[in-house]
Protein backbone atom coordinates (compact mmCIF):
# COMPACT_ATOMS: atom_id res chain seq x y z
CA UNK A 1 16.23 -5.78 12.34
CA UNK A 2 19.87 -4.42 12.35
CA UNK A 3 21.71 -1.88 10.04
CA UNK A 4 23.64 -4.47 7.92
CA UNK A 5 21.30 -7.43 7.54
CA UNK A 6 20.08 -7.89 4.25
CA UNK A 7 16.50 -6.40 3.71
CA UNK A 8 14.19 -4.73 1.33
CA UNK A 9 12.47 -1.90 2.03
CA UNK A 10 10.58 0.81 0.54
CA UNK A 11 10.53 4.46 2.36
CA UNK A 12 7.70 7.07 1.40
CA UNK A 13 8.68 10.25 1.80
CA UNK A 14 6.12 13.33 1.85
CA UNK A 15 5.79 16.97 0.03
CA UNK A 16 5.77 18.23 3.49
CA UNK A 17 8.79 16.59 4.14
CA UNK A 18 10.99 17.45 1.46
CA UNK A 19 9.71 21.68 1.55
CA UNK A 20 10.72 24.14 3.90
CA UNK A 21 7.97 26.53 5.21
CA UNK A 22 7.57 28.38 2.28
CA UNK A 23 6.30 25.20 0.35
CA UNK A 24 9.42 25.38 -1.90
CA UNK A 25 11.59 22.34 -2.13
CA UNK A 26 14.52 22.06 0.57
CA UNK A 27 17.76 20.81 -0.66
CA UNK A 28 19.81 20.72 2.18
CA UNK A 29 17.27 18.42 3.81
CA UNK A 30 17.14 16.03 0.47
CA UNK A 31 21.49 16.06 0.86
CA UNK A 32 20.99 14.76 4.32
CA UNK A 33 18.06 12.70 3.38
CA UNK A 34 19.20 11.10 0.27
CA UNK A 35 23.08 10.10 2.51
CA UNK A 36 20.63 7.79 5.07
CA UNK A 37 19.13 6.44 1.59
CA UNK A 38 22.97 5.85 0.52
CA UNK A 39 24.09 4.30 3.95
CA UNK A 40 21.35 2.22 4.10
CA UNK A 41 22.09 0.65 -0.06
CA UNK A 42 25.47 0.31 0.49
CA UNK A 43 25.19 -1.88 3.68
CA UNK A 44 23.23 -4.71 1.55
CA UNK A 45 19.68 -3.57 2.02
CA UNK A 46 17.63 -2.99 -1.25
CA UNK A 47 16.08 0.33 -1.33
CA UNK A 48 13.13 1.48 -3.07
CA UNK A 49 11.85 5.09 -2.71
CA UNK A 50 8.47 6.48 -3.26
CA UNK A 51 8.62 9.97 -3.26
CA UNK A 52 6.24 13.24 -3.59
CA UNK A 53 6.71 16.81 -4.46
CA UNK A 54 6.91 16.10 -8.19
CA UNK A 55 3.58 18.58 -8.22
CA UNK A 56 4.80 21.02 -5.40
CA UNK A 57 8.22 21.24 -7.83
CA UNK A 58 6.65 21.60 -11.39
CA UNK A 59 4.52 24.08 -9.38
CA UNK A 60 7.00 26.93 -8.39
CA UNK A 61 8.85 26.55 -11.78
CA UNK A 62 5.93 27.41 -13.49
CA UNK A 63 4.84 30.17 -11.10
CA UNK A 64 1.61 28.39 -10.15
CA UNK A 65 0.21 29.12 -6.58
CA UNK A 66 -2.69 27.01 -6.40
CA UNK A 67 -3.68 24.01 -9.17
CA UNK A 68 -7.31 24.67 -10.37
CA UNK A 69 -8.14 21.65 -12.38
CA UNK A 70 -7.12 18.01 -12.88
CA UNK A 71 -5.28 19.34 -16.58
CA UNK A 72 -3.47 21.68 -14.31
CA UNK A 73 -2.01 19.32 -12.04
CA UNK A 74 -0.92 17.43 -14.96
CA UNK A 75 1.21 19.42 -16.36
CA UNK A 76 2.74 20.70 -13.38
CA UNK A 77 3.72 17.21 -12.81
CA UNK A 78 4.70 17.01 -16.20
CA UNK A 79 7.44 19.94 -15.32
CA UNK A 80 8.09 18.57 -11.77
CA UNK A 81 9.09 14.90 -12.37
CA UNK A 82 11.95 15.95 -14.67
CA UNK A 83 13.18 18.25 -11.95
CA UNK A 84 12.89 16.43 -8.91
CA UNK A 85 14.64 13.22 -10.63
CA UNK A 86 17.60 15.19 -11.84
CA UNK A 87 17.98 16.96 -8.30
CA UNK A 88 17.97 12.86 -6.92
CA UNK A 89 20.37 12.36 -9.46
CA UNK A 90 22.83 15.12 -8.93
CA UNK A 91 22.65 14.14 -5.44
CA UNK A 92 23.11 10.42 -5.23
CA UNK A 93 25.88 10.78 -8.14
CA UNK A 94 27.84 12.41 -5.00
CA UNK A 95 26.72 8.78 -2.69
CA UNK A 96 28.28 6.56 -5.86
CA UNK A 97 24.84 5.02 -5.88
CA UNK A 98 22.61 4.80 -9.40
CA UNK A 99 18.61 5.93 -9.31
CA UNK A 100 16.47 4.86 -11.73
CA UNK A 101 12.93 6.47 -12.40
CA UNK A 102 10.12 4.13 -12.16
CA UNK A 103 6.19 6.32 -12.94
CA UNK A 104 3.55 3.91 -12.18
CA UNK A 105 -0.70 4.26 -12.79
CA UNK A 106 -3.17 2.19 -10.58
CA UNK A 107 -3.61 -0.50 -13.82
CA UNK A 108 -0.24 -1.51 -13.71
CA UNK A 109 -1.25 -3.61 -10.02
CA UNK A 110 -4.62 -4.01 -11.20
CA UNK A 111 -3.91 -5.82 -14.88
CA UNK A 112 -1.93 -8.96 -13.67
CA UNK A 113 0.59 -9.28 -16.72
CA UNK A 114 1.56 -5.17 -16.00
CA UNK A 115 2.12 -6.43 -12.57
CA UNK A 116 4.61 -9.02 -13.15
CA UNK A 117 6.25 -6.62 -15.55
CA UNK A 118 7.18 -3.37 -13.39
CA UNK A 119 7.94 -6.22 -10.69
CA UNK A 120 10.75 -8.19 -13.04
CA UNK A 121 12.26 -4.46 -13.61
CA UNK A 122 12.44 -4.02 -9.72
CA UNK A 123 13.97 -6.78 -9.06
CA UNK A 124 16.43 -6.51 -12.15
CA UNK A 125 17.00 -2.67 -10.48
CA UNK A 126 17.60 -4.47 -7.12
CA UNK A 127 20.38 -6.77 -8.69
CA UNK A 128 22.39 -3.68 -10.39
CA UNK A 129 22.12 -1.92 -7.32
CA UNK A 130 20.43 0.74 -8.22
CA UNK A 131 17.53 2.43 -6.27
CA UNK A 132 14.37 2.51 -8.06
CA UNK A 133 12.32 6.66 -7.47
CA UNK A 134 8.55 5.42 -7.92
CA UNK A 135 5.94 7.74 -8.04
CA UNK A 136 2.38 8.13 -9.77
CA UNK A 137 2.47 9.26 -13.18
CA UNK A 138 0.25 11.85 -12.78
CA UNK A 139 0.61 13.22 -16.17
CA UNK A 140 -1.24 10.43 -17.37
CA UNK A 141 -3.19 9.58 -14.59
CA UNK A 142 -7.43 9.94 -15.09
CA UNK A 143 -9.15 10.96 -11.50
CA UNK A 144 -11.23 8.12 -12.08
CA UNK A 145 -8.20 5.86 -12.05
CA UNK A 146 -5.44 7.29 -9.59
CA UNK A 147 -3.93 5.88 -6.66
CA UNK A 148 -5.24 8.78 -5.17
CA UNK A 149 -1.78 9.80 -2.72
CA UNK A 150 1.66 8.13 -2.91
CA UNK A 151 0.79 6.66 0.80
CA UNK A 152 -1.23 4.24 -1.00
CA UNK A 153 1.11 3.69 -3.69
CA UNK A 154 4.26 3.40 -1.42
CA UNK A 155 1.98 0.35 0.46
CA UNK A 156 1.19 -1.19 -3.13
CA UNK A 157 4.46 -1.09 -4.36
CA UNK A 158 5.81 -2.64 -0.85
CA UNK A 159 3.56 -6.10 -1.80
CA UNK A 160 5.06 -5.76 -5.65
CA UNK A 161 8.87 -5.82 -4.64
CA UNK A 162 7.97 -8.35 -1.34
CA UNK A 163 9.78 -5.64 1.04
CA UNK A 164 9.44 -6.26 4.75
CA UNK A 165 9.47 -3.02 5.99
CA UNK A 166 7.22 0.47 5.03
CA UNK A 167 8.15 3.69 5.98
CA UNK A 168 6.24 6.66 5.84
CA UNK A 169 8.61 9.85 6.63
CA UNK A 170 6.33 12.41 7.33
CA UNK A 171 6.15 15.68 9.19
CA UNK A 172 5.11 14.52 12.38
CA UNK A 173 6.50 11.43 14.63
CA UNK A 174 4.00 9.10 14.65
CA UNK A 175 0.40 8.83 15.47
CA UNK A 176 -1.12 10.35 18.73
CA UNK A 177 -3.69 9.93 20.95
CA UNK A 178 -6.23 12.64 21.17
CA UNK A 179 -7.87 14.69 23.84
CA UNK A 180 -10.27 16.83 22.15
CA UNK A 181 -8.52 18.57 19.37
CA UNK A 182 -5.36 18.52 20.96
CA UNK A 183 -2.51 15.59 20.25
CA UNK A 184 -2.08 13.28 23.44
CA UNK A 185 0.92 10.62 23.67
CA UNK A 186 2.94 9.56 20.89
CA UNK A 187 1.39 5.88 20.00
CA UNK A 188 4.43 3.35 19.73
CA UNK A 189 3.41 0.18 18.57
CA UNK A 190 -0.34 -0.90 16.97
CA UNK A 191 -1.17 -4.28 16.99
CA UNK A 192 -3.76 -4.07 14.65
CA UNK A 193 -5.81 -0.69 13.01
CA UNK A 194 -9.95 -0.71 14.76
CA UNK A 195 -12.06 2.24 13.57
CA UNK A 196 -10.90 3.74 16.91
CA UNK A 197 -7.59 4.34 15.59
CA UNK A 198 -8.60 5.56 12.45
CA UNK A 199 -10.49 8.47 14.26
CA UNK A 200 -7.28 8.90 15.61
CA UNK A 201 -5.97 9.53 12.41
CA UNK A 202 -8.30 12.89 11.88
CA UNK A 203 -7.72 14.94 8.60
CA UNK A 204 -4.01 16.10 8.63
CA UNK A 205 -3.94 16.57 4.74
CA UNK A 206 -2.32 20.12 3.74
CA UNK A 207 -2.93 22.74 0.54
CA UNK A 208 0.13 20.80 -0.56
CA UNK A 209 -0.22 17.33 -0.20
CA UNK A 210 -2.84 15.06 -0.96
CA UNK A 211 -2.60 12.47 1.89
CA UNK A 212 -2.61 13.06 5.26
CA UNK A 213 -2.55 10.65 8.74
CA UNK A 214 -5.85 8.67 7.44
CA UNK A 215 -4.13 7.78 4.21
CA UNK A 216 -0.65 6.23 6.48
CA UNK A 217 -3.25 4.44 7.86
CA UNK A 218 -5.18 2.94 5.24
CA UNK A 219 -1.10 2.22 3.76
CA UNK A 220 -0.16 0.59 6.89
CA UNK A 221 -3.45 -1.65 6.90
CA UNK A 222 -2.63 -2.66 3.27
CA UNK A 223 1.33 -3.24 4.19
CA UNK A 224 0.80 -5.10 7.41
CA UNK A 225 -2.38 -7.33 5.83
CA UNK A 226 0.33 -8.41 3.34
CA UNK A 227 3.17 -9.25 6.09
CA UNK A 228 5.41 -5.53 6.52
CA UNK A 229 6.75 -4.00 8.96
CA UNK A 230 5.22 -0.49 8.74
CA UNK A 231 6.33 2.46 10.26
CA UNK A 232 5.51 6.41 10.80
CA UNK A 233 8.03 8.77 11.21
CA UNK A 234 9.57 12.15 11.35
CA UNK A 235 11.18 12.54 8.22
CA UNK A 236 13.22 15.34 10.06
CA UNK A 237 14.61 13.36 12.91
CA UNK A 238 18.14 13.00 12.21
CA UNK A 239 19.63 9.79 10.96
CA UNK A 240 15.59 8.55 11.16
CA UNK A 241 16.33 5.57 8.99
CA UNK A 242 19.15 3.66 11.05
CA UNK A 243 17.60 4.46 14.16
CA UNK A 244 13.99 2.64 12.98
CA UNK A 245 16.02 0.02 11.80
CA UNK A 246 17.76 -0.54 14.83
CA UNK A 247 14.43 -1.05 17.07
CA UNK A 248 15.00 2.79 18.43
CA UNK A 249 12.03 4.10 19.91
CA UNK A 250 11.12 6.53 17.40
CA UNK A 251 7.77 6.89 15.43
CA UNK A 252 4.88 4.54 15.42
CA UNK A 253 5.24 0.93 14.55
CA UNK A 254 2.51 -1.44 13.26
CA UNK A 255 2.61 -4.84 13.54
CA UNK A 256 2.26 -7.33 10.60
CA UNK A 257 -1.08 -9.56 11.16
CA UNK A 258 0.09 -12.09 9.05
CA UNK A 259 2.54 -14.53 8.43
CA UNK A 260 4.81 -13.37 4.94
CA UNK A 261 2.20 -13.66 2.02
CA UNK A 262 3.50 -15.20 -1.41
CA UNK A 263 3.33 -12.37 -4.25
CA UNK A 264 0.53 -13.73 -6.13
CA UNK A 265 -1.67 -13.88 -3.03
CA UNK A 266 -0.55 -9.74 -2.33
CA UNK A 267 -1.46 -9.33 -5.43
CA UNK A 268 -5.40 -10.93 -5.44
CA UNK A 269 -5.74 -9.12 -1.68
CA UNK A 270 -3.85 -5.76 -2.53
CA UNK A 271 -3.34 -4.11 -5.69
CA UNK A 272 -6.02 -6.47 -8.07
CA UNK A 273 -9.49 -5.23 -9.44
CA UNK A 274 -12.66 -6.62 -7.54
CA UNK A 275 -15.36 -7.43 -10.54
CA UNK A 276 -18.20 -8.55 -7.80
CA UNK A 277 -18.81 -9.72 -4.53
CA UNK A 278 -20.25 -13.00 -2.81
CA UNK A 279 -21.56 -12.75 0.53
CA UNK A 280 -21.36 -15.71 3.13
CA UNK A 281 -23.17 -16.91 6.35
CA UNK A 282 -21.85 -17.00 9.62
CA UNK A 283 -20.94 -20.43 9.66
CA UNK A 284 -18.40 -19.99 5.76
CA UNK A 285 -16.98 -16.43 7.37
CA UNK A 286 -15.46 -18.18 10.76
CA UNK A 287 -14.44 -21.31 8.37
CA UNK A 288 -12.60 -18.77 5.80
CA UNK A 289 -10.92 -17.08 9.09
CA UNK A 290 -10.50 -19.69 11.24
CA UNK A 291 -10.19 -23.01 9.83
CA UNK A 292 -8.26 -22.15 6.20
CA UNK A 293 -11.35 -23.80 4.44
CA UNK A 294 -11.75 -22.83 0.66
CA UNK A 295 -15.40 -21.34 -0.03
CA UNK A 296 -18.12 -23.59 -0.71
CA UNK A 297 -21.44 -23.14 -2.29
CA UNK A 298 -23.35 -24.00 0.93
CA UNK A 299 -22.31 -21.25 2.67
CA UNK A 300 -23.40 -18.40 0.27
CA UNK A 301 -25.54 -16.47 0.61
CA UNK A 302 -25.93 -14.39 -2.66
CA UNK A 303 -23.94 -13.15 -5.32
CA UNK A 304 -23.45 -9.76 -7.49
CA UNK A 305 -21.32 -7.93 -9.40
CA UNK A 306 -20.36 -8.57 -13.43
CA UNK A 307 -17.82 -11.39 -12.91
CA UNK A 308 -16.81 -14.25 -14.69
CA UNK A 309 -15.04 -17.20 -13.68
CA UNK A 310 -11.20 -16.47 -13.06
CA UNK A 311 -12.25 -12.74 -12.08
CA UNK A 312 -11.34 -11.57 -8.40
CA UNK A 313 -14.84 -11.01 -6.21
CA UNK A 314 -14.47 -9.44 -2.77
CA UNK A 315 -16.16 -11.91 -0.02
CA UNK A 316 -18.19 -10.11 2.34
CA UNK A 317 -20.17 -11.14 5.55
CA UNK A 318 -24.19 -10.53 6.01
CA UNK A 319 -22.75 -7.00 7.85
CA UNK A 320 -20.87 -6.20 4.88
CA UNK A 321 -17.69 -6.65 6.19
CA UNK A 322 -15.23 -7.50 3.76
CA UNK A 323 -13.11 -10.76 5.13
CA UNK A 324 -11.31 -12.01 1.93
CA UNK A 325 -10.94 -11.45 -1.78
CA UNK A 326 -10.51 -14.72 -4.61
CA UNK A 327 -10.06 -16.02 -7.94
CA UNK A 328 -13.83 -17.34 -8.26
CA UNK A 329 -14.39 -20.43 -10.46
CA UNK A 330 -17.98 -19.84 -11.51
CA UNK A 331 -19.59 -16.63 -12.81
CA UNK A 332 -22.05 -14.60 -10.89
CA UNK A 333 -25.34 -16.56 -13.05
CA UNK A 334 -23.62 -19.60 -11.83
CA UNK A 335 -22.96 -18.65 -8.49
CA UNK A 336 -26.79 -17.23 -7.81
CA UNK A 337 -28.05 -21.21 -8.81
CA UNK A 338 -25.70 -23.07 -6.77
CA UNK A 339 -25.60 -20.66 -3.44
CA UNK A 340 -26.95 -22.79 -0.86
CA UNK A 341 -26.42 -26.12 -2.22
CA UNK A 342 -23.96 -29.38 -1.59
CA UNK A 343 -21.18 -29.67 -4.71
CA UNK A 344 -22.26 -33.02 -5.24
CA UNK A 345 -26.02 -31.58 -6.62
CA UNK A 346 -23.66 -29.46 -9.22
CA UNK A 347 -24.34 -31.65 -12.26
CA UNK A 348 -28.11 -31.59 -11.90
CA UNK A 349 -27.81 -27.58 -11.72
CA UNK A 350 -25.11 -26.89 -14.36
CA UNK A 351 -25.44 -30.42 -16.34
CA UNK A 352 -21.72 -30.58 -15.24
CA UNK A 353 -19.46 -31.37 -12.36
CA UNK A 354 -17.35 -28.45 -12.27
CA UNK A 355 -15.13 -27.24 -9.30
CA UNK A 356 -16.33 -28.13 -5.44
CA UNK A 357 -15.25 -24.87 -4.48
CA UNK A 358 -16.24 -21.59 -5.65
CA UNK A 359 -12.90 -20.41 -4.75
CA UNK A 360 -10.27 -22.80 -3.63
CA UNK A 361 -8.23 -22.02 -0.41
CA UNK A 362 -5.18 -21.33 -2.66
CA UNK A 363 -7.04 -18.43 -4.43
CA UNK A 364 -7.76 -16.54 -1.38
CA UNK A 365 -6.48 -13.54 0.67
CA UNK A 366 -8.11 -13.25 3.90
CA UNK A 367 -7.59 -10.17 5.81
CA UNK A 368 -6.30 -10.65 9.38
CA UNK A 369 -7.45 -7.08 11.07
CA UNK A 370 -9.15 -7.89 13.93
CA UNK A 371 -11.90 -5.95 15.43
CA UNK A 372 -10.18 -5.14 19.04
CA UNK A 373 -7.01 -3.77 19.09
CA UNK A 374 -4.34 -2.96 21.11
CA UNK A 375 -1.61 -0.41 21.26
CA UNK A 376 1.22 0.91 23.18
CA UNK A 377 1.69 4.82 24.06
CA UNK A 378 5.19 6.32 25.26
């Protein structure tokens, strides 16, 4: 991937990034930071920034040293997201390039038609050149509800706009190995995320963020199930952007573990609501994985959950792992009387024929993690 080529991408960028040590927003680094986002638009790739601090910002205007409650945060945000968009502004006014705010809440992936919506306005925002600023809208936002950090939002909003490539700009390069407490080797390249690299990940999350290393983790999984590039990076590294872009060997780079998924399967897999789950044998889990076989009836196992046919169930195996996620084409009643059985008894069951598969091939998302992986150190 060369500066120049045509590609979408979507770079994350972190409170801890964008504030100097006293916590307070630091605009020399956002001058320097929002020129690589400039560069990078006006050589033909498509830009989309998610970006924190709108808290941290709203925060230190309203003389606030620690947030105490959910209302709190709220309208701190409420404060922040004006400010921090109008410093953007200001600043990529001077780069002759256009930003556009974009405040999203976990429903609008979750509620299909909300999906398709805040994706046509992307891609409209992509055609006028402008660079959509996405972050949660946390003045809205219920606990029960919320994203939960803009890690996870920056990796759902990659599989909305199709972008190739993830970066997370953080305050660290990469991910390490460990030895004890201590940070080992910088990590270059992950094949695919085990548990063993998640304990890796430890809890990096600060008094002023909300994510941390597990959370770029649990992005990259989502990013790289749906076909990105994903990266972790210094956010402080000079020129970071180009130099990722160019193959440099900078930051830690996980591989995709599938082939480019089509939007609407990103969307059942990623950013949809699970009403239930069906669990499978043996013998259905290897044909999901390994044979691209829809899901059958015989291979069930049982069925729970308060779905109804055209809902999205997660598929589990008898260990609970979860191995693919579907538009189901009977409801969970209908599912518990027909797990077990060949389609062709159906009629005698339902006193119809009905579908053959519970969910056909082309409603599934099956995750491509593997157990074993394999990565490269410095």
């Amino acid at each position: 991937m060369k500066m120049g080529s045509k590609k979408r991408l979507v770079v994350k960028v972190g409170t801890n990034t964008l504030t100097d040590k006293t916590g307070f927003l630091d605009k020399s680094y956002l001058q320097v930071f929002t020129q690589q986002l400039a560069r990078l638009a006006h050589s033909g790739h498509e830009v989309t920034l998610v970006s924190s601090g709108a808290i941290r910002v709203g925060m230190a205007r309203l003389g606030i040293k620690k947030v105490r409650s959910l209302r709190e945060s709220q309208a701190a945000a409420a404060v922040g997201q004006g400010l921090l968009i109008d410093i953007y502004n200001n600043l990529f006014q001077k780069e002759d390039i256009t930003i556009a705010q974009v405040l999203l809440v976990a429903d609008d992936f979750r509620v299909r038609s909300r999906y398709l919506n805040a994706r046509n306005t992307l891609f409209t925002l992509f055609e006028k050149n402008v660079i959509p600023i996405i972050n949660e809208n946390d003045t809205i936002s219920a606990e029960e509800i919320k994203f939960g950090d803009n890690d996870n939002l920056a990796a759902q909003v990659t599989g909305l706009v199709n972008a190739g490539t993830l970066v997370f700009l953080s305050d660290v390069d990469g991910l390490h190995e460990r030895n004890g407490t201590k940070l080992g080797k910088r990590i270059r390249c992950i094949e695919t995320i085990t548990p063993e690299i998640e304990i890796l990940a430890g809890k990096s999350a600060s008094a002023h963020s909300r994510g941390g290393m597990i959370t770029k983790i649990e992005g990259a999984r989502i990013a790289t199930e749906g076909g990105a590039d994903t990266y972790i990076a210094n956010g402080r590294e000079e020129n970071i952007l180009a130099r990722l872009l160019a193959d440099e060997d900078v930051g830690t780079h996980f591989i995709p573990q599938a082939r480019w998924r089509d939007s609407r399967k990103r969307w059942i897999g990623m950013s949809s609501a699970v009403n239930g789950t069906i669990v499978v044998d043996d013998g259905a889990s290897n044909a999901l994985m390994s044979s691209k076989k829809s899901l059958l009836a015989a291979g069930i196992v049982r069925a729970f959950g308060q779905f109804q046919a055209g809902d999205i169930v997660a598929v589990t195996t008898l260990q609970g792992e979860e191995i693919a996620r579907g538009l189901v084409n009977y409801n969970v009643q209908e599912i518990e009387k027909l797990k077990g059985i060949h389609s062709r008894l159906f009629p005698q069951i339902l006193g119809y024929q009905g579908n053959p598969e519970i969910v056909h091939r082309d409603n599934l998302f099956i995750f491509r993690h593997k157990k074993e992986g394999v990565y490269e150190s410095e």
